[in-house]
C-alpha atoms as a PDB file:
ATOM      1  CA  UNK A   1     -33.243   2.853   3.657  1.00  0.00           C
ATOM      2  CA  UNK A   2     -30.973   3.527   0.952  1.00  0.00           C
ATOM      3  CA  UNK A   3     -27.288   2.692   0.812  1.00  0.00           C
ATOM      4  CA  UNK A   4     -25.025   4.616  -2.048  1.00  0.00           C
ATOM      5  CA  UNK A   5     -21.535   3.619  -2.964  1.00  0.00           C
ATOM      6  CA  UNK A   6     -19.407   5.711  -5.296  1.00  0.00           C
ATOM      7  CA  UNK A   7     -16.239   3.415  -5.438  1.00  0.00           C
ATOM      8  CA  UNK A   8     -12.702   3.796  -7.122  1.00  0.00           C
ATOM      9  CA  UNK A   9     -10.291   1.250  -7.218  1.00  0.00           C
ATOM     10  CA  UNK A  10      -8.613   3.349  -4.277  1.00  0.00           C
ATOM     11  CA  UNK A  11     -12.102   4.042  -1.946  1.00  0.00           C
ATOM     12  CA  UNK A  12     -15.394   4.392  -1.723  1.00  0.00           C
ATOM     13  CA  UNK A  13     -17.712   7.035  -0.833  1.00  0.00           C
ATOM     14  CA  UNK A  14     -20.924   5.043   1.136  1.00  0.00           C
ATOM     15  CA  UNK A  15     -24.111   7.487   2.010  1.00  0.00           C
ATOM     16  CA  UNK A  16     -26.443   5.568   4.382  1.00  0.00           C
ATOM     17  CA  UNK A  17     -30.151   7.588   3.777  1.00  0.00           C
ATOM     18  CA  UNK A  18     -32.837   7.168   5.945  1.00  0.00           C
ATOM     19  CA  UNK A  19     -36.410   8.946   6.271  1.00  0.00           C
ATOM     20  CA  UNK A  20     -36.477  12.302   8.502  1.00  0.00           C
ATOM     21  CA  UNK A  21     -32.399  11.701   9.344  1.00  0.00           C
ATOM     22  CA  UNK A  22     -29.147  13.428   8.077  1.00  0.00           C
ATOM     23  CA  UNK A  23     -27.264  11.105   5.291  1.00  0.00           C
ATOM     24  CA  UNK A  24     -24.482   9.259   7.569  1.00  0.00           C
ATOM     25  CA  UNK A  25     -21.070   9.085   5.509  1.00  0.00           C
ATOM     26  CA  UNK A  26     -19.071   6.378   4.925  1.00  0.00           C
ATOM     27  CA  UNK A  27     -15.486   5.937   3.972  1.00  0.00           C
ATOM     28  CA  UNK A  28     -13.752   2.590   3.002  1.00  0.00           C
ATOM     29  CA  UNK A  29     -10.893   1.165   0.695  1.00  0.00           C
ATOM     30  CA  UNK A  30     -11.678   0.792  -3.149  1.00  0.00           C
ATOM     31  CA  UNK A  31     -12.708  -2.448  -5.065  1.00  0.00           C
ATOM     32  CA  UNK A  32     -12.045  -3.251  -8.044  1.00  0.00           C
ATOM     33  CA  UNK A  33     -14.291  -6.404  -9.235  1.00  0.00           C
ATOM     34  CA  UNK A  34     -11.478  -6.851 -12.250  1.00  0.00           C
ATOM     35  CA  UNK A  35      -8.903  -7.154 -10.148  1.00  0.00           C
ATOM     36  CA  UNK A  36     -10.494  -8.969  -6.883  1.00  0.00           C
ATOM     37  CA  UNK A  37     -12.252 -11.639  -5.736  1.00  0.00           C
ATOM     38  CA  UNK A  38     -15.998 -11.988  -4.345  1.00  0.00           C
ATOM     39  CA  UNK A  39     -14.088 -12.909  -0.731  1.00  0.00           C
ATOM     40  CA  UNK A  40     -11.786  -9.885  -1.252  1.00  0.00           C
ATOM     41  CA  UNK A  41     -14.980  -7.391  -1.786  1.00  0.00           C
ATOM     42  CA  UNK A  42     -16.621  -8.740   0.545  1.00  0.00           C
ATOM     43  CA  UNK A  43     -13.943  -8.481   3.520  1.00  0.00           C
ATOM     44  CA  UNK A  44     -13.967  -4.599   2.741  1.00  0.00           C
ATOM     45  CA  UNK A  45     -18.218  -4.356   2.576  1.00  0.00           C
ATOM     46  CA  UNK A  46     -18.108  -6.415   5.615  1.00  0.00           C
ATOM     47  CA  UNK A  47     -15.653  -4.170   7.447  1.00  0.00           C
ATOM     48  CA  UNK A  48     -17.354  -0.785   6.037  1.00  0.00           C
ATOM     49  CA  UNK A  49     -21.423  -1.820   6.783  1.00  0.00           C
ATOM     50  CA  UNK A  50     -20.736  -3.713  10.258  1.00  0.00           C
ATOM     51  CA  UNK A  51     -22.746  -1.007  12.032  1.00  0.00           C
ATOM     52  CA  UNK A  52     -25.364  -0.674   9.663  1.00  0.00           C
ATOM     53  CA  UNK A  53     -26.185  -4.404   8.838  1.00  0.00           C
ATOM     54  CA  UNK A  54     -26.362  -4.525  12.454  1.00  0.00           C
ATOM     55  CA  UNK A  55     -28.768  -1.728  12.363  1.00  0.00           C
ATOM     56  CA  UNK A  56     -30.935  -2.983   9.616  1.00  0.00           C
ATOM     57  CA  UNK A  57     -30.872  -6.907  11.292  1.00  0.00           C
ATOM     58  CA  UNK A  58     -31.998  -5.323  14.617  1.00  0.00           C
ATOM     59  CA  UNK A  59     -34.734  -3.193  12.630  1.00  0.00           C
ATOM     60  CA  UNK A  60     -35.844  -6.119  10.553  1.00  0.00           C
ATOM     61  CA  UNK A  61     -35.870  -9.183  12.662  1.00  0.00           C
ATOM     62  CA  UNK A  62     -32.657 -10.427  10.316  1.00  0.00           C
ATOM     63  CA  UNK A  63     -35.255  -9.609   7.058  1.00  0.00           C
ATOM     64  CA  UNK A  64     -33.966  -7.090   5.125  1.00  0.00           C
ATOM     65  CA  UNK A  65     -37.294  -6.175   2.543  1.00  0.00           C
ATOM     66  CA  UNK A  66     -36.714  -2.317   2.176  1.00  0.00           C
ATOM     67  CA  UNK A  67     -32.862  -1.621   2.113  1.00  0.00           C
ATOM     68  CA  UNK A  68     -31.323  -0.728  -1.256  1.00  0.00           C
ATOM     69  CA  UNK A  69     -27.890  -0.542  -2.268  1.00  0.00           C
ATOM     70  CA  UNK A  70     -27.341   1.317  -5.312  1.00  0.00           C
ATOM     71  CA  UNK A  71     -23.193   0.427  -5.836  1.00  0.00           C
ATOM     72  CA  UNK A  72     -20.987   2.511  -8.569  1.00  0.00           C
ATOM     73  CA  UNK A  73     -17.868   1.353  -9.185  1.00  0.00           C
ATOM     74  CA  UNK A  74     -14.627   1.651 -11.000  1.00  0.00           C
ATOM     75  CA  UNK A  75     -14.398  -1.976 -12.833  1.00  0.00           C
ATOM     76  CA  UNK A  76     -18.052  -2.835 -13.314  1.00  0.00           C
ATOM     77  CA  UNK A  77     -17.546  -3.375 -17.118  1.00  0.00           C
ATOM     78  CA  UNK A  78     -19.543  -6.416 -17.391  1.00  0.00           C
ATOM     79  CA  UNK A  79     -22.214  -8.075 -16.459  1.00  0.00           C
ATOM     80  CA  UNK A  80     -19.600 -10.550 -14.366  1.00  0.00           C
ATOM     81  CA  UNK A  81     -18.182  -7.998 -12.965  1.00  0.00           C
ATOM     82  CA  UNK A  82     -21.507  -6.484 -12.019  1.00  0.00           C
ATOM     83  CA  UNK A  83     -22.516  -9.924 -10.508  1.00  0.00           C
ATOM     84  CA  UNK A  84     -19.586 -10.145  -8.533  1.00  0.00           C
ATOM     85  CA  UNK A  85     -19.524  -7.025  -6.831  1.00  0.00           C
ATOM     86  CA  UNK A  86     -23.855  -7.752  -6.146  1.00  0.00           C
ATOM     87  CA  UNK A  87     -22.765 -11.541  -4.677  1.00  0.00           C
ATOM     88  CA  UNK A  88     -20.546  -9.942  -2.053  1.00  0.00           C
ATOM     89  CA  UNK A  89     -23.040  -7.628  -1.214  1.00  0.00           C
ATOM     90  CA  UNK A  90     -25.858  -9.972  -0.461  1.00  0.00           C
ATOM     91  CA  UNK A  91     -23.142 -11.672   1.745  1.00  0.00           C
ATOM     92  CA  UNK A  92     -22.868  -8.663   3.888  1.00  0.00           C
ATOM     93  CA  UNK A  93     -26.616  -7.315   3.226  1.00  0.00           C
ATOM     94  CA  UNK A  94     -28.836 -10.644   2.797  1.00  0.00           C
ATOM     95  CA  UNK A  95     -31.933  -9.691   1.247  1.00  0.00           C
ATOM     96  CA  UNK A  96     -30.762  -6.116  -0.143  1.00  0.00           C
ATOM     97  CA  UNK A  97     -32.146  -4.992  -3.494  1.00  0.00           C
ATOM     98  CA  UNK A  98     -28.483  -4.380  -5.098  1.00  0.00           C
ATOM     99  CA  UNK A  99     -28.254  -2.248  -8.222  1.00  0.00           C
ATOM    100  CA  UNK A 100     -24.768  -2.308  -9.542  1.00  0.00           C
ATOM    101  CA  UNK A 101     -23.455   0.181 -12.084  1.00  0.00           C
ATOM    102  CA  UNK A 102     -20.301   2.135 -13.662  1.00  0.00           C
ATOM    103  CA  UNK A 103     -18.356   4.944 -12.379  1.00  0.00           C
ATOM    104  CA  UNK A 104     -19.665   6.414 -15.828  1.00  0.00           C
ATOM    105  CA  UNK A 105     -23.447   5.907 -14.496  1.00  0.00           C
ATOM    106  CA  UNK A 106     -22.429   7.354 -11.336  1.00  0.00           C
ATOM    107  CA  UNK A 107     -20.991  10.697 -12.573  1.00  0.00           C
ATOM    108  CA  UNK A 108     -23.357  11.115 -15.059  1.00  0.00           C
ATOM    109  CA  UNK A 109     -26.447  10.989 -12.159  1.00  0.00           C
ATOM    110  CA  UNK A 110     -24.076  12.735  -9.729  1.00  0.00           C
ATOM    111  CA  UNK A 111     -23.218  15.851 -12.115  1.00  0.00           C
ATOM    112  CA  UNK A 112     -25.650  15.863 -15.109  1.00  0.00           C
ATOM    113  CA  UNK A 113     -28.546  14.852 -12.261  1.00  0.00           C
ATOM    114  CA  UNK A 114     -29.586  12.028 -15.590  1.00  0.00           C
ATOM    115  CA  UNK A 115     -29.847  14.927 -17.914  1.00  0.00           C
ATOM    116  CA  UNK A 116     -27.706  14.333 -21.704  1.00  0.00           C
ATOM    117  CA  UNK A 117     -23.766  14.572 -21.568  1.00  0.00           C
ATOM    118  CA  UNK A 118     -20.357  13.008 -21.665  1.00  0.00           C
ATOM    119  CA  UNK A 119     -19.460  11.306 -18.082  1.00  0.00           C
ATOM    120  CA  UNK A 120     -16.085  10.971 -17.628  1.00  0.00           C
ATOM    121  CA  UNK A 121     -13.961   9.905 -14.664  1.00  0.00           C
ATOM    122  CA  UNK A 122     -10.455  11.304 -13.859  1.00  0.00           C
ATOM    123  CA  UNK A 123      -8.850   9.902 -10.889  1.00  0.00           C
ATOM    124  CA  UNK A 124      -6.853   6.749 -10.413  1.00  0.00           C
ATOM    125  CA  UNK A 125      -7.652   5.728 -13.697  1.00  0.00           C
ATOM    126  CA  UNK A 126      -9.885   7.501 -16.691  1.00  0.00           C
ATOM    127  CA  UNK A 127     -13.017   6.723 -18.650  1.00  0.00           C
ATOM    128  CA  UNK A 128     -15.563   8.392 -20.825  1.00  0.00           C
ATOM    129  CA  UNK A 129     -19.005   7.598 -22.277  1.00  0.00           C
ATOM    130  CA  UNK A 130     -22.311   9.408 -23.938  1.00  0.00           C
ATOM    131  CA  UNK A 131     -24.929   9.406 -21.821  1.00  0.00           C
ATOM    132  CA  UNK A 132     -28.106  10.197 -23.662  1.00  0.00           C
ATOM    133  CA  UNK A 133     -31.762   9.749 -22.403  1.00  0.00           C
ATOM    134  CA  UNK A 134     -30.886   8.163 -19.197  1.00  0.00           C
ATOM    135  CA  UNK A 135     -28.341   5.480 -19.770  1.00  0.00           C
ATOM    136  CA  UNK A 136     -24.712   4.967 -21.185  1.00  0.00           C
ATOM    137  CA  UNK A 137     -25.499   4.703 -24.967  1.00  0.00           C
ATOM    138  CA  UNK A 138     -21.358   4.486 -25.891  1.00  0.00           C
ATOM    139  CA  UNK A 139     -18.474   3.899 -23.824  1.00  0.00           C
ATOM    140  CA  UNK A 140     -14.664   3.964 -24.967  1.00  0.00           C
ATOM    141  CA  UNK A 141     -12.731   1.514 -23.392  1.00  0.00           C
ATOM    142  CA  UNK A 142     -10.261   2.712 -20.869  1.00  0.00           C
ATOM    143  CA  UNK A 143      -7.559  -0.022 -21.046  1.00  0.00           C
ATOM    144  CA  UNK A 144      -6.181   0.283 -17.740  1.00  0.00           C
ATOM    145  CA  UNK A 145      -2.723   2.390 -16.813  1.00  0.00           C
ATOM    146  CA  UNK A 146      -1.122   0.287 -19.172  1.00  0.00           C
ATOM    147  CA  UNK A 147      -3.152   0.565 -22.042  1.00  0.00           C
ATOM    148  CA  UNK A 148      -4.469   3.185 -21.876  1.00  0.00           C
ATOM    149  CA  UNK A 149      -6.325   5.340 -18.572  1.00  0.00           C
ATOM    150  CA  UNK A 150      -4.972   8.991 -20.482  1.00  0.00           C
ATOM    151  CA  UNK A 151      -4.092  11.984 -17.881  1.00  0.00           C
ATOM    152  CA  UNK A 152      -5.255   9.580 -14.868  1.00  0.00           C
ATOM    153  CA  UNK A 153      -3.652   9.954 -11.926  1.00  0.00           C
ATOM    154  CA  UNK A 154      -1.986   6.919 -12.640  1.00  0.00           C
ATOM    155  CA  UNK A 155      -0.769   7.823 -15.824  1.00  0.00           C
ATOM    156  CA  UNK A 156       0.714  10.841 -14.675  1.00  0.00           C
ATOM    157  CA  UNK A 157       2.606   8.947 -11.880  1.00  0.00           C
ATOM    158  CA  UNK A 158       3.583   6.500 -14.646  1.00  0.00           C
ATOM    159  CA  UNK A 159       4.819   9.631 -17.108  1.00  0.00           C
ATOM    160  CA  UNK A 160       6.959  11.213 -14.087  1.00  0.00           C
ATOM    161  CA  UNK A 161       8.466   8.213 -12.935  1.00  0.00           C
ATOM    162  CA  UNK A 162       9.467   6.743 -16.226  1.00  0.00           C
ATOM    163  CA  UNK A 163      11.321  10.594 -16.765  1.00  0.00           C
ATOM    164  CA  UNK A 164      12.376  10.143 -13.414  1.00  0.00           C
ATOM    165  CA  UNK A 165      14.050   6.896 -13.826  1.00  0.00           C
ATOM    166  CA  UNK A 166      15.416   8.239 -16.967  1.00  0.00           C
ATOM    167  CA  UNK A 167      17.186  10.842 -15.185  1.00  0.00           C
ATOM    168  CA  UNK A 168      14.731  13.604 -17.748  1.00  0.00           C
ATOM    169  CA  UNK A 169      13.272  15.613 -15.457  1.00  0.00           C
ATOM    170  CA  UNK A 170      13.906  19.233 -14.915  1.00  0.00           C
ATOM    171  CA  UNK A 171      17.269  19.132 -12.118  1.00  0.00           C
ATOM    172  CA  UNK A 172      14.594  21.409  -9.506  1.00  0.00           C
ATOM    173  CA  UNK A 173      11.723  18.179 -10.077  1.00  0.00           C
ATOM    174  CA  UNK A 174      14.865  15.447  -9.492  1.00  0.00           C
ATOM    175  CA  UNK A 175      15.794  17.369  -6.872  1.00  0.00           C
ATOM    176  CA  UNK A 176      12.787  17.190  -5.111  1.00  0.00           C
ATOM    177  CA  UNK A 177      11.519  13.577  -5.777  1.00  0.00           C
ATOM    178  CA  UNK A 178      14.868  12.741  -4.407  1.00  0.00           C
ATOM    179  CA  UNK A 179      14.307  14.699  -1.136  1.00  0.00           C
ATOM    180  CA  UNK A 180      10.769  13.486  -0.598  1.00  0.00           C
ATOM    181  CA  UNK A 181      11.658   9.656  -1.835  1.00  0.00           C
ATOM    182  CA  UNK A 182      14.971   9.407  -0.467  1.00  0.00           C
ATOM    183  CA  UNK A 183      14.419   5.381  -0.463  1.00  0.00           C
ATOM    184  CA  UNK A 184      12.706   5.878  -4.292  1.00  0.00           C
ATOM    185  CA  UNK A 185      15.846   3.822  -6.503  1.00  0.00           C
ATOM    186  CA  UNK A 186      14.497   2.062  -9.973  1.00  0.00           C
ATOM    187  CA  UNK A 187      14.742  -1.496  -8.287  1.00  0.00           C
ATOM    188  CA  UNK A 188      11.985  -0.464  -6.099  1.00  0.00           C
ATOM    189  CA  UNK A 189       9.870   1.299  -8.505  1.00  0.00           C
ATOM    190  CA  UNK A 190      10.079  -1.859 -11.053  1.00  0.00           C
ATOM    191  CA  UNK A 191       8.913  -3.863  -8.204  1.00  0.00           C
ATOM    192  CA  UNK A 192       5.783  -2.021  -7.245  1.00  0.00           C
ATOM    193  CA  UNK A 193       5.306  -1.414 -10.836  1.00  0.00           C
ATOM    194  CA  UNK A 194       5.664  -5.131 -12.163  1.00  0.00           C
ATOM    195  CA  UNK A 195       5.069  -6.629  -9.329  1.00  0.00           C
ATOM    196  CA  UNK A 196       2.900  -5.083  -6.648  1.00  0.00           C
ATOM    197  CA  UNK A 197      -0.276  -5.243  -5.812  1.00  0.00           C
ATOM    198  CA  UNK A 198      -2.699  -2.424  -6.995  1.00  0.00           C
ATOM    199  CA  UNK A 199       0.319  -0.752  -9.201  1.00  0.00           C
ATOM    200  CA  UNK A 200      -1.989   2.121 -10.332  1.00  0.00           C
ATOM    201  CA  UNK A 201      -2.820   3.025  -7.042  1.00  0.00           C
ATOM    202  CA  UNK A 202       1.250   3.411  -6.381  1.00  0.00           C
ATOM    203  CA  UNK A 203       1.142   5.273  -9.493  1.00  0.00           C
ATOM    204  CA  UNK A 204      -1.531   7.691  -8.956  1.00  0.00           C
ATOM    205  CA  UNK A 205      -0.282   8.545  -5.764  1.00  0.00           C
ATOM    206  CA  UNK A 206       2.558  10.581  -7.005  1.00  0.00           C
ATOM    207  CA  UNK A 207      -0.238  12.630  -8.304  1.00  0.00           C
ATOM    208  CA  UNK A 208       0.320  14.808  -4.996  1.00  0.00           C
ATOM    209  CA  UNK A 209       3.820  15.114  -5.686  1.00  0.00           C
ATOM    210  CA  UNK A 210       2.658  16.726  -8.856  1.00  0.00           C
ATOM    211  CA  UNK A 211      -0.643  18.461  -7.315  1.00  0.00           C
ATOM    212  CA  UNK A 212       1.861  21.095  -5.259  1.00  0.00           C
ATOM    213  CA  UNK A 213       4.026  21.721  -7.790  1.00  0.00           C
ATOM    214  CA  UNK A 214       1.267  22.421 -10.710  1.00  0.00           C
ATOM    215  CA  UNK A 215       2.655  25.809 -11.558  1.00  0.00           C
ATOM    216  CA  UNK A 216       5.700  24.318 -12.318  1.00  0.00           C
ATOM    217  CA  UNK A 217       6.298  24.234 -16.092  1.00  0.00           C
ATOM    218  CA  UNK A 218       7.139  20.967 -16.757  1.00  0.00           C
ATOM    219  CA  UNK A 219       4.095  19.573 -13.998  1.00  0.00           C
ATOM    220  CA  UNK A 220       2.116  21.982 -16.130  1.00  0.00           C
ATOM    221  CA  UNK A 221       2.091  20.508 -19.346  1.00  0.00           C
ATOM    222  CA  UNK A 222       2.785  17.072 -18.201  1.00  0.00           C
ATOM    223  CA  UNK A 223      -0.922  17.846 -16.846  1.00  0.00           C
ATOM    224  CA  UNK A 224      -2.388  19.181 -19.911  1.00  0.00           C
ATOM    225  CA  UNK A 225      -0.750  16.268 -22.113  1.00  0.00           C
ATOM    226  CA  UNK A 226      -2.687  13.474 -20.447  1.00  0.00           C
ATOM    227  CA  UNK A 227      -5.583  15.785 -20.508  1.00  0.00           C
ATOM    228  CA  UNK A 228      -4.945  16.428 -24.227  1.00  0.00           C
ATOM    229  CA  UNK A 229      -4.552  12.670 -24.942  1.00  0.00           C
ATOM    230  CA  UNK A 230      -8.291  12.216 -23.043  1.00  0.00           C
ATOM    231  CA  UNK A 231      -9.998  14.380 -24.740  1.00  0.00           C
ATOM    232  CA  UNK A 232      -8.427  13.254 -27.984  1.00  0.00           C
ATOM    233  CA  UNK A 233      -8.209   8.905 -27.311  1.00  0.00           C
ATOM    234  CA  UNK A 234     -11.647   9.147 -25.248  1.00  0.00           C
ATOM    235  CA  UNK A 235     -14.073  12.034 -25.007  1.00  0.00           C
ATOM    236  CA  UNK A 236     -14.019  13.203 -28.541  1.00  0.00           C
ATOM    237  CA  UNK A 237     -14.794   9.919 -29.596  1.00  0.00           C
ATOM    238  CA  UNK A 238     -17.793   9.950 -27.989  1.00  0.00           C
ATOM    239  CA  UNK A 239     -18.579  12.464 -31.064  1.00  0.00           C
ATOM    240  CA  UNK A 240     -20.851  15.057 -28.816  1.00  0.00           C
ATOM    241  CA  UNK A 241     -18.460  18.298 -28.131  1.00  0.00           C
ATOM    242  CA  UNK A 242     -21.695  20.425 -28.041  1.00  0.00           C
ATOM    243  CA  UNK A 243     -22.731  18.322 -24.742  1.00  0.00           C
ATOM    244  CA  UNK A 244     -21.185  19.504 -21.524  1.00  0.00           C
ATOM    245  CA  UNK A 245     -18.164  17.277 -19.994  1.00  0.00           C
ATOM    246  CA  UNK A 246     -18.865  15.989 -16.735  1.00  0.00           C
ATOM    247  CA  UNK A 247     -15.699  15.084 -15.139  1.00  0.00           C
ATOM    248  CA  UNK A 248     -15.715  12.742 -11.420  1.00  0.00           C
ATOM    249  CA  UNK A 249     -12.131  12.459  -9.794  1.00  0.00           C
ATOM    250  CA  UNK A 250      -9.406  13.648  -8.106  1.00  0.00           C
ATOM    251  CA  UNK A 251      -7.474  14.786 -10.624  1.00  0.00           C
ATOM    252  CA  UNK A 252     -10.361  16.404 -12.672  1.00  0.00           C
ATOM    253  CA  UNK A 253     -11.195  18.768  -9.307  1.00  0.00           C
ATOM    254  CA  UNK A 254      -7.290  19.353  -8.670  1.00  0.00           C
ATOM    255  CA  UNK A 255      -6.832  20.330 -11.956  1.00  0.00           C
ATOM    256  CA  UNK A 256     -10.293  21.428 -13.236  1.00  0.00           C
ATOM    257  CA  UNK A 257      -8.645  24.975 -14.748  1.00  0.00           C
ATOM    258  CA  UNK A 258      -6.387  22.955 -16.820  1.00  0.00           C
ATOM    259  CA  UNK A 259      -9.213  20.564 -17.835  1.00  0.00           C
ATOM    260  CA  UNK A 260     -11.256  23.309 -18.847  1.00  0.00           C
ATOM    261  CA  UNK A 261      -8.716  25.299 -20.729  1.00  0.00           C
ATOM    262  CA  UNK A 262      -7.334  21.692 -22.971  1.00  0.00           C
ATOM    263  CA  UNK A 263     -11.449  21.360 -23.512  1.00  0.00           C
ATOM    264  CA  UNK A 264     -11.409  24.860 -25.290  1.00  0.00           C
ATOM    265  CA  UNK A 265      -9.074  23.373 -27.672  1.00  0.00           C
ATOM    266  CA  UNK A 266     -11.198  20.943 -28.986  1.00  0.00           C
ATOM    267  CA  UNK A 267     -14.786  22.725 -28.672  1.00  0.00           C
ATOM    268  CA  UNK A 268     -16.177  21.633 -25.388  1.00  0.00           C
ATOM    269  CA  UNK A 269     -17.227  24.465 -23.699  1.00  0.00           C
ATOM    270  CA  UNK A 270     -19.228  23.225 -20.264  1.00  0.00           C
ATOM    271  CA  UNK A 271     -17.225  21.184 -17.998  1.00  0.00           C
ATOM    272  CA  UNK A 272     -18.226  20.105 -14.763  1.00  0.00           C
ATOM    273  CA  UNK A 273     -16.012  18.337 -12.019  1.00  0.00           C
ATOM    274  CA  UNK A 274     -16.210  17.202  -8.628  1.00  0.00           C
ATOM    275  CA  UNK A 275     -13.789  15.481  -6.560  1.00  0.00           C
ATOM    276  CA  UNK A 276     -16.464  12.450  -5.908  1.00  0.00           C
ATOM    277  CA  UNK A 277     -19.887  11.231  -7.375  1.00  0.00           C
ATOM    278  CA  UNK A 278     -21.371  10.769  -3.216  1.00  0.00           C
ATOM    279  CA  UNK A 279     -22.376  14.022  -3.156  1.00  0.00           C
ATOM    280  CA  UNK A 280     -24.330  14.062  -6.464  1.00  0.00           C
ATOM    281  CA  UNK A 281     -25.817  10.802  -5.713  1.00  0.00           C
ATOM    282  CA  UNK A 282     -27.108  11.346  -2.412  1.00  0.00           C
ATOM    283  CA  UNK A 283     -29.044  14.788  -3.487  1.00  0.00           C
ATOM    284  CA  UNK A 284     -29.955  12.206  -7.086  1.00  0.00           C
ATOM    285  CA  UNK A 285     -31.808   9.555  -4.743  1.00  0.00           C
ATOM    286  CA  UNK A 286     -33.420  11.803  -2.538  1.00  0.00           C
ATOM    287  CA  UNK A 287     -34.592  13.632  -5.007  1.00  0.00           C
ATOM    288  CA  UNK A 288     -36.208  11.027  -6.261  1.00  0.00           C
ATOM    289  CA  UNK A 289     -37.810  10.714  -2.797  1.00  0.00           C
ATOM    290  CA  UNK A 290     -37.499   6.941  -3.063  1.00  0.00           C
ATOM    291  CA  UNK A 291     -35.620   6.427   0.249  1.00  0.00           C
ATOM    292  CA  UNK A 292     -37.954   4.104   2.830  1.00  0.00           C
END
């Protein structure tokens, strides 16, 4: 058996694959090994694989010898981090053989199926790294939706809602925000901001907000800013624009025809995108014919 997790700070994709049976899919809340604890992670494995570990104990006679979890993740930037999110899998899956790697990893096996590339994630947050002969050879740091995280869906919450606070935004956008967030006042937004808990998950949820209005001028080039400021802070500096751009996230599938236009601009002529990596990773592995 082989267990797949494509994970974002706001869910995860699981793919349970077993020999002769269709994938089963999985859907659970996002970790974030940065920002949680091993008893936080594992609360939300625990919750997710009930059924299977139940499955796999009944199987095994509570030995688990063949199962392995292969677990992509927004966060795992170190080898902590890594160690972390493998510790509170054991808990749940005593036994597993746990490989724990990067969203990058994960969209560069999902889209480029291991070939040569940039792997870049655009969802909550954003990331980028070269990934050259089967591993992540460079990776820019993202800096979070503070620091950085360029034309994520967090920062383009975090761009509309500092106009919006500022009273900047075109009077049809105020209009609106006001009409769908009656109860949305700045006290309330600096206290989910400052305050909250996951603030870029607030944040990149007014991503929708933006998502129906994209033909909207303003949401238009708001869009195509962040992307610009990716592609500028992040991708190029990868320093392969002749390798195609393989893009993971909800923002790079909502707005994949503005990704692909702000690319042009600086050379990069392939891009690929998809929504999620669990797709890409469940044809990767059984490709690879290595489920048991």
């Amino acid at each position: 058996m082989i267990i797949t997790a494509d994970s974002g700070s706001t869910s995860i994709d699981w793919r349970v694959l077993r020999p002769g049976e269709t994938a089963r899919k999985l859907e659970s809340p996002g970790v974030n090994p940065v920002l949680q604890d091993v008893g936080a992670m594992q609360e939300v494995f625990a919750t997710a694989l009930r059924d299977v570990a139940e499955e796999v104990l009944s199987d095994c006679g509570n030995a688990i010898p063949t199962v392995r979890v292969y677990f992509y993740g927004a966060g795992v930037v170190s080898e902590a981090a890594g160690d972390k999110v493998r510790e509170a899998l054991h808990a749940v899956l005593p036994g597993s053989l746990v490989t724990v790697g990067s969203d990058l990893e994960a969209a560069a096996l999902a889209l480029l199926g291991g070939g040569d590339g940039i792997a870049a994630i655009l969802g909550t947050g954003s990331n980028s790294g070269l990934y050259l002969g089967g591993r992540i050879v460079r990776s820019i740091p993202a800096g979070g939706f503070i620091l950085g995280d360029e034309g994520s869906g967090a920062w383009l919450g975090k761009m509309l809602l500092a106009d919006y606070i500022k009273g900047l935004l075109p009077q049809e956008l105020d209009a609106a925000m006001r009409e769908e967030y009656p109860e949305l006042d700045y006290p309330t937004i600096i206290g989910r901001v400052y305050r909250g808990e996951m603030p870029s998950r607030y944040l990149a949820s007014f991503s929708l907000f933006l998502g129906r209005r994209k033909d909207c001028p303003y949401v238009r080039e708001l869009i195509a800013g962040g992307f610009r400021l990716f592609l500028e802070r992040s991708v190029m500096r990868c320093g392969r624009p002749d390798l195609p751009l393989a893009a993971v996230g909800s923002v790079a599938c909502a707005y994949g025809d503005i990704l692909r236009e702000v690319a042009e601009e600086f050379g990069v002529r392939q891009v690929i995108t998809a929504s999620g990596a669990g797709d890409g990773l469940e044809r990767y592995f059984l490709n690879r014919r290595t489920v048991e």
